[in-house]
C-alpha atoms as a PDB file:
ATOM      1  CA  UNK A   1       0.000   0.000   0.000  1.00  0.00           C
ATOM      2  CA  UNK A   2       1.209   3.365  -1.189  1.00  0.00           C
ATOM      3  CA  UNK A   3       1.040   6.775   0.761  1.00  0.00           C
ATOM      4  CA  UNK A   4       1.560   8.298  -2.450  1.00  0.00           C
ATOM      5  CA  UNK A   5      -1.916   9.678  -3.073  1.00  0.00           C
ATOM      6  CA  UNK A   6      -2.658  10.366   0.972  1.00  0.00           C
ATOM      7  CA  UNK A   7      -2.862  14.089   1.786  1.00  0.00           C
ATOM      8  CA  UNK A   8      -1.443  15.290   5.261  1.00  0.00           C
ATOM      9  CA  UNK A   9      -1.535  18.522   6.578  1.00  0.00           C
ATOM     10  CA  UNK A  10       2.298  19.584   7.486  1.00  0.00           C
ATOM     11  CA  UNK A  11       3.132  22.181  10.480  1.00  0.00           C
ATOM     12  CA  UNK A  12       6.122  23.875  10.097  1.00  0.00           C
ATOM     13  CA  UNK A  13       9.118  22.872  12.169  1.00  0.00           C
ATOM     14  CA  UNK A  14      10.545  26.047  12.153  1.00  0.00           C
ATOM     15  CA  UNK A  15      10.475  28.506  15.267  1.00  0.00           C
ATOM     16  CA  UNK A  16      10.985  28.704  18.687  1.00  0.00           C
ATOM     17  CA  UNK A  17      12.179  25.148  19.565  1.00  0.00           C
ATOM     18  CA  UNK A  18      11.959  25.723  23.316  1.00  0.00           C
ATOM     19  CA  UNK A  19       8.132  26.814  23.182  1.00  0.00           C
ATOM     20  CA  UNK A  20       7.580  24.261  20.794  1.00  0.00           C
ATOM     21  CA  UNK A  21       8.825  21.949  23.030  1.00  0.00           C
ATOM     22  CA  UNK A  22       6.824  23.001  26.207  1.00  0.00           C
ATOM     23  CA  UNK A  23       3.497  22.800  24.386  1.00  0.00           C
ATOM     24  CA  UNK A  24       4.687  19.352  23.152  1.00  0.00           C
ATOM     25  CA  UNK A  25       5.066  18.498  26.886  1.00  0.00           C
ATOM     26  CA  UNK A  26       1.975  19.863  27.812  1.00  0.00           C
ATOM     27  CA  UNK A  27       0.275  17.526  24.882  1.00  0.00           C
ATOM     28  CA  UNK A  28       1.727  14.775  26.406  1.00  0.00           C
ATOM     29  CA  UNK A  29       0.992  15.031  29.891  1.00  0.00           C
ATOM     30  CA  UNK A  30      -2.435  15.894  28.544  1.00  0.00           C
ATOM     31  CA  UNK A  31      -2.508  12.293  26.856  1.00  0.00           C
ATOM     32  CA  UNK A  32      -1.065  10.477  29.463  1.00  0.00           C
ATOM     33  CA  UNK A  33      -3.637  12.030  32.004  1.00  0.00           C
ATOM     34  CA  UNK A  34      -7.145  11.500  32.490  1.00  0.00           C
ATOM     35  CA  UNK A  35      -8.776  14.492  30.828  1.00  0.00           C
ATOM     36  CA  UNK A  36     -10.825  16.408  28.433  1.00  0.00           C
ATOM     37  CA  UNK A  37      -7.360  16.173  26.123  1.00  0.00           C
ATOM     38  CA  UNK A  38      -7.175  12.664  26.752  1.00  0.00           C
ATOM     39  CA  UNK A  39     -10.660  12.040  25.678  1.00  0.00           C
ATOM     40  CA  UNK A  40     -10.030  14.357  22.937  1.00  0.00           C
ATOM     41  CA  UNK A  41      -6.930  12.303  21.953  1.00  0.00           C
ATOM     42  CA  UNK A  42      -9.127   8.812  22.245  1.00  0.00           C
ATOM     43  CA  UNK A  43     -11.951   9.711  19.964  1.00  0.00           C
ATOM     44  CA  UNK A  44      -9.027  10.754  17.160  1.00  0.00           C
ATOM     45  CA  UNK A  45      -7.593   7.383  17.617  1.00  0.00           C
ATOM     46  CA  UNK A  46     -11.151   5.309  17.425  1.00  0.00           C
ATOM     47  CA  UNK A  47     -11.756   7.888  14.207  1.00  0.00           C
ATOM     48  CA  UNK A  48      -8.870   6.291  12.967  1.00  0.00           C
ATOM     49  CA  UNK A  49      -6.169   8.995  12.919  1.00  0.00           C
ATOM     50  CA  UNK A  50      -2.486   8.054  13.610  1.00  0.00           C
ATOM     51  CA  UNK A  51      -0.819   8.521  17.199  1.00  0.00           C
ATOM     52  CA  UNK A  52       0.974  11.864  15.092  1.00  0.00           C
ATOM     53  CA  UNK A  53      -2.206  12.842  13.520  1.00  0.00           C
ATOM     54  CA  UNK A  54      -4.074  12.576  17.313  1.00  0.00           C
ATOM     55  CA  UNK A  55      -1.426  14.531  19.428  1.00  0.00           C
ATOM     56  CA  UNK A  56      -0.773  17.406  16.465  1.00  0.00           C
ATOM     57  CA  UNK A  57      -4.000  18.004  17.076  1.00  0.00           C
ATOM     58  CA  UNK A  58      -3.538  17.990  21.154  1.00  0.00           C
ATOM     59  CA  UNK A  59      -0.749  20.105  20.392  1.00  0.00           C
ATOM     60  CA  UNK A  60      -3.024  22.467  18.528  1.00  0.00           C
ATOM     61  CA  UNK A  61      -5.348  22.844  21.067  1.00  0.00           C
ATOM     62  CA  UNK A  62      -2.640  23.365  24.252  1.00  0.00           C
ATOM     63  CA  UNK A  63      -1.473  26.030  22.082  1.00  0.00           C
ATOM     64  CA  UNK A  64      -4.643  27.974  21.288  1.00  0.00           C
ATOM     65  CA  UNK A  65      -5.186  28.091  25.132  1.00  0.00           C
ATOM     66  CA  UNK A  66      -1.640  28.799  25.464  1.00  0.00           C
ATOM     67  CA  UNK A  67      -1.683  32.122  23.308  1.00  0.00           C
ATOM     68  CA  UNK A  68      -5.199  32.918  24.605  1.00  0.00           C
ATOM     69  CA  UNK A  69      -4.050  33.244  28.188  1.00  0.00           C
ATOM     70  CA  UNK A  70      -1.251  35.302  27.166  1.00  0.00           C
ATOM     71  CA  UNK A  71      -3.161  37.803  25.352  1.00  0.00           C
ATOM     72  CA  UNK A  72      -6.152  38.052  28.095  1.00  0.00           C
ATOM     73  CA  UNK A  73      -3.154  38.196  30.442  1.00  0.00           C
ATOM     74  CA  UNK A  74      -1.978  41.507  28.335  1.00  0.00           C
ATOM     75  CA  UNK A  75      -4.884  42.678  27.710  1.00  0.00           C
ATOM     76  CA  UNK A  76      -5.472  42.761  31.149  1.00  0.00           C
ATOM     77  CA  UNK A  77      -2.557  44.135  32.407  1.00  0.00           C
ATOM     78  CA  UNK A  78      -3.273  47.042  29.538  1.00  0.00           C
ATOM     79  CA  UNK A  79      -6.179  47.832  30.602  1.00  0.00           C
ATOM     80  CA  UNK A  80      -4.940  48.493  34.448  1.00  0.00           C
ATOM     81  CA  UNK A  81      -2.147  50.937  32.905  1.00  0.00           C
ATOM     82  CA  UNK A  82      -4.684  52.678  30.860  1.00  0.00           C
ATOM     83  CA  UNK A  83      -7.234  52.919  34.213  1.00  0.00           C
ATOM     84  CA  UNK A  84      -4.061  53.991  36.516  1.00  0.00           C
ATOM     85  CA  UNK A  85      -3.056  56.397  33.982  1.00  0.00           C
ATOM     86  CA  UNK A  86      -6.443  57.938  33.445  1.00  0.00           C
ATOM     87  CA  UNK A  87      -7.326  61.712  35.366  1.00  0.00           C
END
């Protein structure tokens, strides 16, 4: 059987290997841990996705809620400048 005609969706490897290695991490412990990312990574698996396919896709999702508590973080932290600041 040939892989010739399947089509897979590449990431780039390129970046920040550090970061990409701490959301990696947090994929994994995700996996290995009862949880909503564990039962995420289980229904990929019985939908017949590889173990790469399943926890890209964990790795995805740790990294949306990664960069979304960073921004609310700023946001945040804007917003008390701009209220300390204010007359």
């Amino acid at each position: 059987m040939s892989s010739g005609d399947a089509v897979r969706h590449r990431l780039s490897r390129s970046g920040d290997r550090q970061l990409n290695n701490a959301v990696h991490l947090a994929a994994h412990v995700q996996r290995c841990n009862p949880s909503p990312g564990q039962d995420d990574y289980l229904r990929k698996i019985a939908e017949g996705k590889t173990n790469e396919e399943a926890m890209r896709g964990l790795k995805r999702q740790a990294a949306k809620v990664i960069y979304r508590r960073l921004t609310d973080d700023t946001n945040r932290l804007l917003a008390t400048q701009v209220t300390a600041a204010a007359p």
